[in-house]
C-alpha atoms as a PDB file:
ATOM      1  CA  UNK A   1     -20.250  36.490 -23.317  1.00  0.00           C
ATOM      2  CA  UNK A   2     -22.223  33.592 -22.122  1.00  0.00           C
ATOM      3  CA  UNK A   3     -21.321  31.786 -24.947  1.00  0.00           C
ATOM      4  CA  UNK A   4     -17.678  32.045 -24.168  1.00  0.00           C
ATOM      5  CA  UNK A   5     -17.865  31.157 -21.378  1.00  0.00           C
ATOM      6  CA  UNK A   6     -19.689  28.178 -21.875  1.00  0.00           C
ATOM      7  CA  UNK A   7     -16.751  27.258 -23.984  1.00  0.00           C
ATOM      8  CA  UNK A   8     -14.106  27.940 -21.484  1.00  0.00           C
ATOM      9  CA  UNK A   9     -15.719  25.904 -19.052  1.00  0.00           C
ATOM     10  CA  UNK A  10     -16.073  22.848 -21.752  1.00  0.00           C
ATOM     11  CA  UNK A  11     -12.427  22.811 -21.965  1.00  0.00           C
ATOM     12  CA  UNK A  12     -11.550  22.666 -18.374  1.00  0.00           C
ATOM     13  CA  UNK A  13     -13.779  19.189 -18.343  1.00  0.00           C
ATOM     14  CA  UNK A  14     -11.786  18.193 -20.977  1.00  0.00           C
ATOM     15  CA  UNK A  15      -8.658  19.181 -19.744  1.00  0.00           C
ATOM     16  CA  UNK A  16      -8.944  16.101 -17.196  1.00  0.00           C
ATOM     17  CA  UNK A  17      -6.071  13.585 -17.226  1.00  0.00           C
ATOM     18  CA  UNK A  18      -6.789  10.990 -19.269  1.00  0.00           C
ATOM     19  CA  UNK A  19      -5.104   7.773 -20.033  1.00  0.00           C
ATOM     20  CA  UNK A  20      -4.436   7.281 -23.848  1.00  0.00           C
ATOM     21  CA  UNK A  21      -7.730   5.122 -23.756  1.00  0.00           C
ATOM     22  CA  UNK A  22      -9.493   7.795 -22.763  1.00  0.00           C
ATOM     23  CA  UNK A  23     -10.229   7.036 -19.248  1.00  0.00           C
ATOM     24  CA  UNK A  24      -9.858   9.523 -16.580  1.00  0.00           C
ATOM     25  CA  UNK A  25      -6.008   8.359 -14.809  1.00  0.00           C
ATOM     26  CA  UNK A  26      -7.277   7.236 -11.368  1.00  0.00           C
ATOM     27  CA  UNK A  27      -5.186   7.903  -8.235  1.00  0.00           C
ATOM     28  CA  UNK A  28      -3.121   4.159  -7.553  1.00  0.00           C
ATOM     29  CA  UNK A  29      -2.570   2.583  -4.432  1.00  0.00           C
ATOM     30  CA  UNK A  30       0.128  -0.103  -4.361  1.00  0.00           C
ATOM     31  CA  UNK A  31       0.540  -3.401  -2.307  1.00  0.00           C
ATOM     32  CA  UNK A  32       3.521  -5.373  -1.486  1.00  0.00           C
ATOM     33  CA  UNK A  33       3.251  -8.895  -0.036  1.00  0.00           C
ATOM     34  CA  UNK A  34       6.568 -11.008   0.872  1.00  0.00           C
ATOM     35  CA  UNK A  35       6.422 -13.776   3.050  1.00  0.00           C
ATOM     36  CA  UNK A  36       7.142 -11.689   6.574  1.00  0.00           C
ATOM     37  CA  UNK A  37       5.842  -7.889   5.348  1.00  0.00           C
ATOM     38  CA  UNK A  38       2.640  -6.444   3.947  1.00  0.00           C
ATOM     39  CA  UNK A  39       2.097  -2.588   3.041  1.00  0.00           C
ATOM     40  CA  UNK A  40      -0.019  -0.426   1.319  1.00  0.00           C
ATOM     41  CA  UNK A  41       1.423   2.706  -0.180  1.00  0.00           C
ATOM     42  CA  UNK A  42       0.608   5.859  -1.940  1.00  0.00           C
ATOM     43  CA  UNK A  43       2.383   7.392  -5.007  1.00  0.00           C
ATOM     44  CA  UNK A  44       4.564   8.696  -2.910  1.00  0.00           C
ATOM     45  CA  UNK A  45       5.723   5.941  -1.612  1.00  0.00           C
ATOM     46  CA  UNK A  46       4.378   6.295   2.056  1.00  0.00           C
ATOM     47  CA  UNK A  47       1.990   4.014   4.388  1.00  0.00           C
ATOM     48  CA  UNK A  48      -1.424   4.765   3.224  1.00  0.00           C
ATOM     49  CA  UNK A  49      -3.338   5.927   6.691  1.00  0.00           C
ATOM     50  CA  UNK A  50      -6.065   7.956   5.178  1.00  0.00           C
ATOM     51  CA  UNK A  51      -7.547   9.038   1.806  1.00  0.00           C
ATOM     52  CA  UNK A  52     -10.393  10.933   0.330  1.00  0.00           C
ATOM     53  CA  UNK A  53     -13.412   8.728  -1.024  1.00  0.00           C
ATOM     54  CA  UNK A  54     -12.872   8.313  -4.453  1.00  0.00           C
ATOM     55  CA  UNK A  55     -12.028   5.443  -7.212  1.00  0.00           C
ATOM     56  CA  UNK A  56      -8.645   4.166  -7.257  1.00  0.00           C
ATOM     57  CA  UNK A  57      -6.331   1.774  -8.686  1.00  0.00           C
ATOM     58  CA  UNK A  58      -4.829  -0.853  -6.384  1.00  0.00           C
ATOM     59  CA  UNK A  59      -1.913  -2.650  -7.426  1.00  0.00           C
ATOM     60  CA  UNK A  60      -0.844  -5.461  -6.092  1.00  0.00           C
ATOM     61  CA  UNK A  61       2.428  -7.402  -6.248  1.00  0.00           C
ATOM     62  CA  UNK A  62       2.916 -10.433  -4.389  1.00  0.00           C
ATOM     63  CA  UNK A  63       5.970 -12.225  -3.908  1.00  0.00           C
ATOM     64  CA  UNK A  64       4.533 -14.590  -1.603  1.00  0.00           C
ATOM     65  CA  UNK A  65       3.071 -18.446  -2.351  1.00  0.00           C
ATOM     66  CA  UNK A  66       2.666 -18.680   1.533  1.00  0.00           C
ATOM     67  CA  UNK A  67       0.903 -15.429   1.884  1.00  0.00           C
ATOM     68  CA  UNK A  68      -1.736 -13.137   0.415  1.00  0.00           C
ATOM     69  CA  UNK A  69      -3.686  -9.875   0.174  1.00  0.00           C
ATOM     70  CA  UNK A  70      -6.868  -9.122   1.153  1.00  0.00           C
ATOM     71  CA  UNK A  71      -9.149  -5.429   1.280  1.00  0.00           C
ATOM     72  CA  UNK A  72     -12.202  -5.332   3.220  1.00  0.00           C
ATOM     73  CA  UNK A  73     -13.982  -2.068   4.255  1.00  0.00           C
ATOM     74  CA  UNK A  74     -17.944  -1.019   3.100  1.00  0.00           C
ATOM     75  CA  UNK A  75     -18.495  -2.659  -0.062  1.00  0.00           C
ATOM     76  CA  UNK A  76     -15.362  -3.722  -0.733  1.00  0.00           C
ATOM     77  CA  UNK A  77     -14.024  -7.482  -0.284  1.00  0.00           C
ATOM     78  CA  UNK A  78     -11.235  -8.493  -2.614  1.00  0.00           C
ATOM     79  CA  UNK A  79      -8.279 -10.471  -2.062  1.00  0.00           C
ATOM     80  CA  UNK A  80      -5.507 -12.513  -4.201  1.00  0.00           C
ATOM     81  CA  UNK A  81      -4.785 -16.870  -3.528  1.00  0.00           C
ATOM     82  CA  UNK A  82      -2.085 -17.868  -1.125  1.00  0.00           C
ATOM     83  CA  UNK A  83      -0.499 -19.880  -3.091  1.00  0.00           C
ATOM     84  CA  UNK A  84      -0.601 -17.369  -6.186  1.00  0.00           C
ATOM     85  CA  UNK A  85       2.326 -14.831  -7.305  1.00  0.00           C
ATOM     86  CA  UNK A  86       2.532 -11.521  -9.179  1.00  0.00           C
ATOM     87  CA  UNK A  87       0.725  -8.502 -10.106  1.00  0.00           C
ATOM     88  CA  UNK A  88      -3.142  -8.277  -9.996  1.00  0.00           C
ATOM     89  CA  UNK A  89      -4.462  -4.437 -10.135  1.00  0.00           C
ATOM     90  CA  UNK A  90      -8.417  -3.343  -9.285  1.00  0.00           C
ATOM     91  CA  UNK A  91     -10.230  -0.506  -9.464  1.00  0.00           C
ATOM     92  CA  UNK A  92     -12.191   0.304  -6.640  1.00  0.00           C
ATOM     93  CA  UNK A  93     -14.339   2.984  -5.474  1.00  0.00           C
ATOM     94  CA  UNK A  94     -13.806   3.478  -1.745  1.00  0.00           C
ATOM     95  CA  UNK A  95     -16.070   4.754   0.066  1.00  0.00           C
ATOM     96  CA  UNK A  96     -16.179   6.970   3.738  1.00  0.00           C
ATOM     97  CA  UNK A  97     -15.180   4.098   6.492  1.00  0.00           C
ATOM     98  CA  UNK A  98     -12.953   1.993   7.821  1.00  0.00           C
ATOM     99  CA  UNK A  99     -10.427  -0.649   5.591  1.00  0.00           C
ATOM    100  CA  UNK A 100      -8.326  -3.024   6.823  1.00  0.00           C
ATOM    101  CA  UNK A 101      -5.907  -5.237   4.783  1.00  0.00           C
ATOM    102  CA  UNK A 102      -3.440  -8.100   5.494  1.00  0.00           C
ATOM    103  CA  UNK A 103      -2.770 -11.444   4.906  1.00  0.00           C
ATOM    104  CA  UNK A 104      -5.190 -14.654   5.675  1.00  0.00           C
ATOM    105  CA  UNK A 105      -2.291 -16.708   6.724  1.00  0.00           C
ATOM    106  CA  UNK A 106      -1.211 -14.423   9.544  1.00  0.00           C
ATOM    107  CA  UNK A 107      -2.503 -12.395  11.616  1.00  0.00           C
ATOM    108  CA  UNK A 108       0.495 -10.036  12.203  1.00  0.00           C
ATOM    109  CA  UNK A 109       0.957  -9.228   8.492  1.00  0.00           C
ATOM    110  CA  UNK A 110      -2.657  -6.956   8.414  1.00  0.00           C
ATOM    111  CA  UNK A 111      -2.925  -2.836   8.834  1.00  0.00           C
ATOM    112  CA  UNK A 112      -5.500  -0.613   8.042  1.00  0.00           C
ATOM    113  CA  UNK A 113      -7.074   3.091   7.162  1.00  0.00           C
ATOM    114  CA  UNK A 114      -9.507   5.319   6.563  1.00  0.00           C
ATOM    115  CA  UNK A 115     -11.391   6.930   4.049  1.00  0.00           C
ATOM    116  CA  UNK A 116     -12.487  10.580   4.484  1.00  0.00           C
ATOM    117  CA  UNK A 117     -15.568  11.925   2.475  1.00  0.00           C
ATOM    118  CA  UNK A 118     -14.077  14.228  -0.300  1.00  0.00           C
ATOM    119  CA  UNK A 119     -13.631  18.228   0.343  1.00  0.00           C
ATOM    120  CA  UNK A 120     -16.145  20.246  -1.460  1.00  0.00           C
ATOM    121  CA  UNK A 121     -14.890  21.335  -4.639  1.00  0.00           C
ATOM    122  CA  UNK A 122     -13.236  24.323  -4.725  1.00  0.00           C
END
């Protein structure tokens, strides 16, 4: 009995979602930049205002040359050049605190949120 259920609880670690390079599939967070609007948006499509600590994938396309995108909160500081355009995607592990984001170039083009610790597992 132990045995099999050793065995059935293998398989639910493997059962994981993995990408076909066999990484776990992280949850993404995606960035738009355009010369008068920044945002930060779940899969879902909506503002990002809080999320469980955890790694993630941040995408970030920028249509911009006169603006960029930065992400500062505790131990993260990452941002793309003004004058560069395109796509740029990171992983990063966010941690429990407060991130803001926005453009160096202006002030009004910045927002923020926050990251929860995760719920106990269930």
């Amino acid at each position: 009995m132990f045995r099999s259920l050793l065995a059935a609880a293998a398989v639910v670690v493997v059962s994981l979602p993995m990408a076909a390079s066999g990484n776990p599939i992280l949850p993404q967070l995606n960035a738009k930049v355009s010369a008068r609007s920044i945002s930060l948006t779940d899969a879902n499509g909506r503002q990002v205002r809080a999320v469980f600590q955890n790694s993630y994938r941040i995408v970030v396309k920028d249509s911009s040359k006169a603006q960029n995108f930065y992400l500062v909160g505790p131990g993260v500081n990452l941002r793309t050049r003004v004058a560069a355009t395109g796509t740029r995607a990171w992983t990063v592990n966010l941690r429990p605190g407060k991130y803001v984001y926005g453009s160096v170039r202006s002030a009004k083009l910045r927002g923020g949120f926050i990251v929860r610790e995760a719920p106990p597992p269930a």
